[in-house]
Protein backbone atom coordinates (compact mmCIF):
# COMPACT_ATOMS: atom_id res chain seq x y z
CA UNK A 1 0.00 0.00 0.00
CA UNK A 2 2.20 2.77 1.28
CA UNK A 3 6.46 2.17 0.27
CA UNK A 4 7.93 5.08 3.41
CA UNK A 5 5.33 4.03 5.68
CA UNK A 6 4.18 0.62 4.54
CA UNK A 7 5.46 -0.51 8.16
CA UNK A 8 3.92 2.33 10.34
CA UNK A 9 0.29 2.57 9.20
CA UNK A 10 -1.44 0.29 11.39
CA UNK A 11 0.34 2.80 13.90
CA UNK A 12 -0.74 5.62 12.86
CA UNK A 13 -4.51 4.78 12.55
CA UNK A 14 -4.21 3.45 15.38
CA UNK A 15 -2.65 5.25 18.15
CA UNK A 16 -2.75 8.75 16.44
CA UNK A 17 -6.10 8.61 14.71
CA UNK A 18 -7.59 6.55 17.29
CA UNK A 19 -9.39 4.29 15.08
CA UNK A 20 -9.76 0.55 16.76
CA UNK A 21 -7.65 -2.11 15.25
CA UNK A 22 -10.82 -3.90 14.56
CA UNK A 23 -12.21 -0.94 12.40
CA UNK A 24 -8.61 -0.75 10.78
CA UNK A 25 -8.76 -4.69 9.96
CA UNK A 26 -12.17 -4.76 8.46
CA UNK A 27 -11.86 -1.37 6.36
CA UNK A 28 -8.24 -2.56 4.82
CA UNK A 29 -9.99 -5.97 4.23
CA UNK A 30 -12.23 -3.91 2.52
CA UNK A 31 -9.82 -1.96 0.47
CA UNK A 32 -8.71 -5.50 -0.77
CA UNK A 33 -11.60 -6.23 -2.03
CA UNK A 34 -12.38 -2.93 -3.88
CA UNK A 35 -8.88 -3.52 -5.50
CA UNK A 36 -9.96 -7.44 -6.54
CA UNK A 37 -13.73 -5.99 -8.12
CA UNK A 38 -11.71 -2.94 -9.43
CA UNK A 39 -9.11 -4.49 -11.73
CA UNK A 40 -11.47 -6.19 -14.47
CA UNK A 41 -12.91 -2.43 -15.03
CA UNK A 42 -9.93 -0.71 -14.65
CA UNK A 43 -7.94 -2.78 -17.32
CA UNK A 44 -10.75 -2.37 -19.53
CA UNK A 45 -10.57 1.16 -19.09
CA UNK A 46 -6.79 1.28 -19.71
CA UNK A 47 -7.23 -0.67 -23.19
CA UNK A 48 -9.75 1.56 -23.99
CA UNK A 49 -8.33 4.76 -23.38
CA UNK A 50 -4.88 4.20 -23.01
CA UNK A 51 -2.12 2.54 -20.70
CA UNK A 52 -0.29 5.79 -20.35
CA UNK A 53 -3.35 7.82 -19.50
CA UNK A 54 -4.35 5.14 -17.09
CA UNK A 55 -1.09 5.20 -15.45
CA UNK A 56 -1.04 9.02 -15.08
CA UNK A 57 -4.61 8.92 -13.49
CA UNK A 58 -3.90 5.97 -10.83
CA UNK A 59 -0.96 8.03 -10.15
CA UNK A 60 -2.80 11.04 -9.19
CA UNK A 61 -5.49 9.27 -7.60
CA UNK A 62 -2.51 7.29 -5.29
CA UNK A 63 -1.55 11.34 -4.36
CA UNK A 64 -4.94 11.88 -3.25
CA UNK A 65 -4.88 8.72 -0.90
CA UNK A 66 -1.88 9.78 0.40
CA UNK A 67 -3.31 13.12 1.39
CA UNK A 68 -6.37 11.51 2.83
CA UNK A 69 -3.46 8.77 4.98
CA UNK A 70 -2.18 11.71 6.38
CA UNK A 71 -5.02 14.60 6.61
CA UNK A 72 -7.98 12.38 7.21
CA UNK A 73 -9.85 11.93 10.90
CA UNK A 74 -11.52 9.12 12.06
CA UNK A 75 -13.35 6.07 10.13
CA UNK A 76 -14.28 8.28 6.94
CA UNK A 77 -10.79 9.34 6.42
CA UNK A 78 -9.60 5.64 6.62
CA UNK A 79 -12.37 4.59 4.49
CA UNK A 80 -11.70 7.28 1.85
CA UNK A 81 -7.77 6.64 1.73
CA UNK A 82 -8.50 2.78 1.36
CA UNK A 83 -10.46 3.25 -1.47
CA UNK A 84 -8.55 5.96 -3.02
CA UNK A 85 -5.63 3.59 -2.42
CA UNK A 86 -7.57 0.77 -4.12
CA UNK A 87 -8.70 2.86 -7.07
CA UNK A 88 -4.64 4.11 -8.03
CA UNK A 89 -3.59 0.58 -7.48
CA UNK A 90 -6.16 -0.62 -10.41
CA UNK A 91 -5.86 2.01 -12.19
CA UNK A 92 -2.24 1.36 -12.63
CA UNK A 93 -2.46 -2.76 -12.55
CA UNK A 94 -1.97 -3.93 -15.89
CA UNK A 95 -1.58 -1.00 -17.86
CA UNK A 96 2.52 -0.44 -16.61
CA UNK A 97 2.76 -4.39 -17.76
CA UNK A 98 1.03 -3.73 -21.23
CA UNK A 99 2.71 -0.15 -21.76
CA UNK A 100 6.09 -2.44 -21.31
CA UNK A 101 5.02 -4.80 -23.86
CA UNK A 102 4.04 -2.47 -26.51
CA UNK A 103 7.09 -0.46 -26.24
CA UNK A 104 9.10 -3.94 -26.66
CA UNK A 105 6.96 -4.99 -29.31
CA UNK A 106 7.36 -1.30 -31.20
CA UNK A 107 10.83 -1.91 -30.90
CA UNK A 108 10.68 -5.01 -32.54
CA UNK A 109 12.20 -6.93 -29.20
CA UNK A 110 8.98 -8.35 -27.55
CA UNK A 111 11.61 -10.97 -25.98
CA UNK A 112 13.16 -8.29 -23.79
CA UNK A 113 9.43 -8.11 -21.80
CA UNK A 114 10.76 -10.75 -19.55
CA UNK A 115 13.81 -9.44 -18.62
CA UNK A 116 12.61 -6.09 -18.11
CA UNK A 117 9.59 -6.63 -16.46
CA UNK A 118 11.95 -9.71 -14.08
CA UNK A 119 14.72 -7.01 -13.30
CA UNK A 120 12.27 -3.88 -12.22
CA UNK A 121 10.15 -6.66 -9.62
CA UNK A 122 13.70 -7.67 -8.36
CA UNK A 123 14.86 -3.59 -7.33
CA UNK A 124 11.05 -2.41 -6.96
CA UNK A 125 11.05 -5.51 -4.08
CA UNK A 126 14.59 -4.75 -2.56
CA UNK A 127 14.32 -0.73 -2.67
CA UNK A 128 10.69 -1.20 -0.74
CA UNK A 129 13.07 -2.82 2.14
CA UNK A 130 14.93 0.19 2.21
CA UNK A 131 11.60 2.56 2.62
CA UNK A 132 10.37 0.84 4.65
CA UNK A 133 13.47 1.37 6.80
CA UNK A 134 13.85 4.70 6.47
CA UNK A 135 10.34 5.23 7.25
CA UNK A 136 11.18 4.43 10.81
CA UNK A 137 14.16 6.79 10.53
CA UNK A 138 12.37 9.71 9.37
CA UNK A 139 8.83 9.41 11.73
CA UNK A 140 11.49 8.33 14.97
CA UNK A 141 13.51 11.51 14.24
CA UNK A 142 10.90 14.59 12.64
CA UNK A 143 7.31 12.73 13.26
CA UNK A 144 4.24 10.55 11.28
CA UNK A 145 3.73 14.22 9.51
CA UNK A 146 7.56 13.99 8.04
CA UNK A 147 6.86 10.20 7.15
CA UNK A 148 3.18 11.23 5.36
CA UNK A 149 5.40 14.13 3.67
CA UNK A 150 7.61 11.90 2.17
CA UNK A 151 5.63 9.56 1.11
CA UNK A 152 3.49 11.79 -0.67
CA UNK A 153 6.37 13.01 -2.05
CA UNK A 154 7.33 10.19 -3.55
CA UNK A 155 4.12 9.40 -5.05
CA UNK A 156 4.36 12.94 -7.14
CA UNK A 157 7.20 11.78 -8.23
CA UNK A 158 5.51 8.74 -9.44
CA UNK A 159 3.08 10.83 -10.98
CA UNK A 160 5.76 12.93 -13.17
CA UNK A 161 7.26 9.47 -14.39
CA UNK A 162 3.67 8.27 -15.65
CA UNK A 163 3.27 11.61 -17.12
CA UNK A 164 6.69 11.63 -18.55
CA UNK A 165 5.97 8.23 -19.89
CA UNK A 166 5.10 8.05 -24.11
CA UNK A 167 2.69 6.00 -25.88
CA UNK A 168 4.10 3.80 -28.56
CA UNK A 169 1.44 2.81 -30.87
CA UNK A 170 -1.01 5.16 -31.87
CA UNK A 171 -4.39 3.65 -32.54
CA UNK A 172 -7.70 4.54 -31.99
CA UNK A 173 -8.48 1.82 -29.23
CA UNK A 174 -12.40 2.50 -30.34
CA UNK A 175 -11.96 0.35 -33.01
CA UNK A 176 -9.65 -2.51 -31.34
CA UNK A 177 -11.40 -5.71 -31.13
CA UNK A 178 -12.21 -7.14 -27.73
CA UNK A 179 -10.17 -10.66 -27.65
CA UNK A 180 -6.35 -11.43 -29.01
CA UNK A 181 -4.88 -10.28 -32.05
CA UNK A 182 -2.56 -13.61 -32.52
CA UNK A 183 -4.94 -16.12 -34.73
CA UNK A 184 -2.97 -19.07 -33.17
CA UNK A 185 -5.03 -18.11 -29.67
CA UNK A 186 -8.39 -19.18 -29.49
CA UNK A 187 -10.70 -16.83 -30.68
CA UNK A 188 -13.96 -17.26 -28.89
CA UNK A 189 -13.98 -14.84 -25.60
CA UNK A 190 -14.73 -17.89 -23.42
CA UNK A 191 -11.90 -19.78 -25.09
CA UNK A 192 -9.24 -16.68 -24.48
CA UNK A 193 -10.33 -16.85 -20.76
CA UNK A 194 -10.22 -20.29 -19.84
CA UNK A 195 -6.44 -20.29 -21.64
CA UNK A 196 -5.73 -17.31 -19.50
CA UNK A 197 -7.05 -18.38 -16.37
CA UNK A 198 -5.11 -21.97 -16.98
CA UNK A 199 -1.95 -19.43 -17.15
CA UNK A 200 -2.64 -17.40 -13.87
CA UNK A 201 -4.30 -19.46 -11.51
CA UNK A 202 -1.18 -21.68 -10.59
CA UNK A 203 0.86 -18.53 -9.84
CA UNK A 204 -2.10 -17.39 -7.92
CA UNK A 205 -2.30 -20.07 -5.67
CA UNK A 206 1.58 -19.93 -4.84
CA UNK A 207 0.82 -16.81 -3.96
CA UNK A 208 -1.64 -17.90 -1.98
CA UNK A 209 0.86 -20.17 -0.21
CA UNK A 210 3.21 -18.01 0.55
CA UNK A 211 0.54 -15.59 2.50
CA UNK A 212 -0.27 -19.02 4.21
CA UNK A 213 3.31 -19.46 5.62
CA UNK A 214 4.01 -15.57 6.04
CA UNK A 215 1.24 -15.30 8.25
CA UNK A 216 2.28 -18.41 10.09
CA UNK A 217 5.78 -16.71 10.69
CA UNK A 218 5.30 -13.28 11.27
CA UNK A 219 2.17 -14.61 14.09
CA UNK A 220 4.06 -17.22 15.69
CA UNK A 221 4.80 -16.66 19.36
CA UNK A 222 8.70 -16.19 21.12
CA UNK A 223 10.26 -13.46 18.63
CA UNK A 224 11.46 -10.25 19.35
CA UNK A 225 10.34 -7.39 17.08
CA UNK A 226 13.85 -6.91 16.06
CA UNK A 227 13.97 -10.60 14.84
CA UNK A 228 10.90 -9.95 13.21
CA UNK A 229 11.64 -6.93 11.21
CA UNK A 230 14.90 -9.25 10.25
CA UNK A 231 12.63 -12.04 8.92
CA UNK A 232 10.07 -9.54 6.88
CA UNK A 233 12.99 -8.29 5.11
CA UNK A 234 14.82 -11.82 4.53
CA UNK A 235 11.63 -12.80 3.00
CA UNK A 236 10.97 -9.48 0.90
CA UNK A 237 14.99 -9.91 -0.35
CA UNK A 238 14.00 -13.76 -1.45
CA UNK A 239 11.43 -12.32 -3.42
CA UNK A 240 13.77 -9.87 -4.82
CA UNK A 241 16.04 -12.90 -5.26
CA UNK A 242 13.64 -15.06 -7.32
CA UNK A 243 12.61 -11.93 -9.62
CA UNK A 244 16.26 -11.53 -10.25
CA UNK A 245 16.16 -14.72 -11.40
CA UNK A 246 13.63 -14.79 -13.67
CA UNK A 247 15.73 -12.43 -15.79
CA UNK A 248 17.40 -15.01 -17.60
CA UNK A 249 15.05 -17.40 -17.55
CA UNK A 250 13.75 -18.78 -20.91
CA UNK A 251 9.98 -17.71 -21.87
CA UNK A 252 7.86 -20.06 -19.61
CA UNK A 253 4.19 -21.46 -20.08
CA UNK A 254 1.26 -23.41 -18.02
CA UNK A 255 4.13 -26.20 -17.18
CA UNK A 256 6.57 -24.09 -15.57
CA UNK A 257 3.70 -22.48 -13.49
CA UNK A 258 2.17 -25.31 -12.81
CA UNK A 259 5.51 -26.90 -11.38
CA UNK A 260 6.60 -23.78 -9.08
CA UNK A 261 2.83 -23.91 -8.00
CA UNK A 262 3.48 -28.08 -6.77
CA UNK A 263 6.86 -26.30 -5.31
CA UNK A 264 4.25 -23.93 -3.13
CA UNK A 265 1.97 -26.60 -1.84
CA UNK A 266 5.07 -28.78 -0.83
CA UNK A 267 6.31 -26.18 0.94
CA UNK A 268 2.83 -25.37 2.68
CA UNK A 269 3.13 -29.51 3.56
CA UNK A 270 6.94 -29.24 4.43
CA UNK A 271 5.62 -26.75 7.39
CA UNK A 272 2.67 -29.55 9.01
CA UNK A 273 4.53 -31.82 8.80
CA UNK A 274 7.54 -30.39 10.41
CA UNK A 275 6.80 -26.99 11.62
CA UNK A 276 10.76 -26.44 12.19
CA UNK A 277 10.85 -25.68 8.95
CA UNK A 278 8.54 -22.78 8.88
CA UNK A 279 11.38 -20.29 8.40
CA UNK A 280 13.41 -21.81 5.46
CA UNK A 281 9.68 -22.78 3.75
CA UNK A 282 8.61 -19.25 3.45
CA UNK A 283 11.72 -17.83 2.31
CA UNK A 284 11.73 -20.68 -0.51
CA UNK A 285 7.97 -19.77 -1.19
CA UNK A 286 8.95 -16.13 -1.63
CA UNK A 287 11.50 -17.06 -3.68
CA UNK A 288 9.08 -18.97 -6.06
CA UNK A 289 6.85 -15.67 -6.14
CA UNK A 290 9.38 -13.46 -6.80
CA UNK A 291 9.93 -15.95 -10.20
CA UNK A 292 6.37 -17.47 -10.71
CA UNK A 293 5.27 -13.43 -11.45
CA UNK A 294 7.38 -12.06 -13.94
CA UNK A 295 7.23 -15.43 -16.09
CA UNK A 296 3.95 -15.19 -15.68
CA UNK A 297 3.70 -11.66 -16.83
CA UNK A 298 5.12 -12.33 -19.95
CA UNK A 299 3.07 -15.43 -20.91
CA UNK A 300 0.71 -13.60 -20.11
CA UNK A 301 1.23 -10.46 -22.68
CA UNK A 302 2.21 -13.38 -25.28
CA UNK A 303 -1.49 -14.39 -25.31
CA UNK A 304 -3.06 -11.46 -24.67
CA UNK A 305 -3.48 -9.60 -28.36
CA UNK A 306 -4.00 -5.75 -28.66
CA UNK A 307 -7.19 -4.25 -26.95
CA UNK A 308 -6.71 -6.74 -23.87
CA UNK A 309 -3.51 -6.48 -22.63
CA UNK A 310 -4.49 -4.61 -19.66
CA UNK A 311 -7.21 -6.44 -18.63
CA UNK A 312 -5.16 -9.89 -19.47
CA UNK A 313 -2.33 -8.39 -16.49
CA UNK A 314 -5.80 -7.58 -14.37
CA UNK A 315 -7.17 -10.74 -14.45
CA UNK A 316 -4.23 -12.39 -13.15
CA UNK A 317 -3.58 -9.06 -10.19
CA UNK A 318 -7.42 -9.99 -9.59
CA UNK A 319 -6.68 -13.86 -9.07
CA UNK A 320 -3.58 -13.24 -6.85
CA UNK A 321 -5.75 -10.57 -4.52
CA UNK A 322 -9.09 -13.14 -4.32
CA UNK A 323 -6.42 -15.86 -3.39
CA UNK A 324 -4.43 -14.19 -1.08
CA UNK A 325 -7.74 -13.04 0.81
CA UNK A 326 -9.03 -16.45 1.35
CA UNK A 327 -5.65 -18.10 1.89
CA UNK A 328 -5.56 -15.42 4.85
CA UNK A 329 -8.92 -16.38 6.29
CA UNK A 330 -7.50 -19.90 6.04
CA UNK A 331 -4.18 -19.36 7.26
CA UNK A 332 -5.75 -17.45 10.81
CA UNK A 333 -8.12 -20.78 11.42
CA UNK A 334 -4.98 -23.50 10.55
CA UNK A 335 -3.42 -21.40 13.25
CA UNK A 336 -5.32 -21.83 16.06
CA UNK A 337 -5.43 -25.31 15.81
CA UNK A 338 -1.98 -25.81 14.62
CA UNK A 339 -0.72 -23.61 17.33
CA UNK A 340 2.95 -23.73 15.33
CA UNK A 341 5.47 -22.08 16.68
């Protein structure tokens, strides 16, 4: 959600805004859900009007969530920067991945997608360690109005990057058919989507697994915050580790995703049956995230034709959000009766 103060929110709401932690819970829940029932539109949106015009207005929109983070009182002000929050993020989902693409493809290099796309996951992951970092720096030392400063700095800045951004092919997306340009991919809607969904659900549900294990680690009794904050970042570097990766990886399909998938749900049984080896599963999982995604990504843009690009990258950020939500509701009950440690 937030990069400067992505670990100091629940803080902030909390013990400065004075909104309860079960208000806080149930309205971020919320703004998950807006995201997952926002992305289908939103990618529509972006192939209709454009990727770079959808980028520059989830930008802007992100700015104004910011503002509301920082300025806003009470539930309504959480509610409002949720769903502010939730509308940038769609806004932007998918279009970044398809404005990528295109400018590959106008370059004639479509190939270089994966690489691109595999090395900006691997520093977008490791940089967010060091925000989040320096977010404690800056609100311990000048105050949460320093750390809301700077992050809303920081998403202006985003904003003059979108708007700096260009537009490779110039069509009038009007007139762009509404399935994939490629006649070797099926060519019946219903067809396109069941070939996509075959292509995003396995990376979906290793995402779901890692959220599994993650919440297993970071709720498990006997650490120290300091060990803690060690192990959030260990796992956020694996991720960075895996995208890194995936840079020269060969272009992947179903059977690679379906394979790192069977790599997540051994890892999920690694952890019953020997809950030792909770720590070194969730680092592997992350690992398998930070690679399942961008090979995913660019299978993904290979199927997709022009005029659904963005909602082809949507559909799969929708799948990862509705599986990470329920893997979470699952993940709190195997807990309780699990009791690992």
């Amino acid at each position: 959600m937030e990069a400067v103060m992505h670990g100091l929110y629940l803080l902030w709401w909390v013990e400065e805004r004075h909104v309860s932690p079960a208000l806080v819970a149930a309205i971020l829940a919320a703004g998950d859900f807006a995201i997952t029932l926002l992305e289908v539109p939103t990618g529509w949106l972006a192939d209709r009007c454009g990727y770079r015009l959808s980028l520059i207005a989830g930008s802007a929109v992100q700015v104004a969530g910011m503002i509301c983070c920082w300025l806003g009182q009470g539930v309504p002000g959480l509610l409002a920067a949720c769903l502010l929050v939730a509308l940038g993020d769609s806004l932007r989902s998918g279009a970044d991945q398809a404005l990528l693409y295109d400018t590959c493809a106008a370059r004639g290099r479509p190939g270089d997608f994966q690489r691109i796309e595999a090395r900006t996951g691997a520093v977008q992951t490791a940089a967010m360690v060091g925000l989040v970092l320096l977010g404690g720096v800056i609100v311990g030392t000048w105050g949460f109005a320093a750390g809301w400063m700077a992050e809303t700095v920081l998403c202006a800045i985003g904003l003059a990057i979108a708007w700096a951004m260009v537009e490779p092919l110039a069509i009038d997306r009007r007139n762009v058919p509404d399935g994939p340009a490629d006649s070797s991919m099926p060519a019946v809607a219903g067809g396109f989507l069941w070939a996509l969904l075959t292509l995003t659900l396995p990376a979906a549900l290793l995402s779901g697994a890692a959220t599994v294990v993650s919440f297993w680690v970071q709720t498990a009794g006997g650490r120290e915050p300091q060990h803690l904050t060690v192990l959030v970042a260990a796992m956020a570097l694996a991720e960075a580790a895996g995208s890194a990766l995936a840079v020269r990886m060969p272009p992947a399909g179903v059977r690679a995703q379906l394979l790192l998938a069977g790599c997540g749900v051994a890892g999920i049984l690694a952890v019953f049956a020997a809950p030792s080896a909770l720590v070194p599963a969730v680092i592997v999982l992350e690992l398998l995230l930070g690679l399942a995604h961008p090979l995913r990504a660019a299978a993904v843009q290979r199927l997709a034709g022009e005029g659904v690009r963005a909602r082809a990258a949507s559909i799969a950020s929708a799948c990862d959000k509705a599986c990470d939500t329920v893997a979470l509701m699952l993940a709190g009950i195997s807990h309780r009766h699990r009791g690992i440690r």
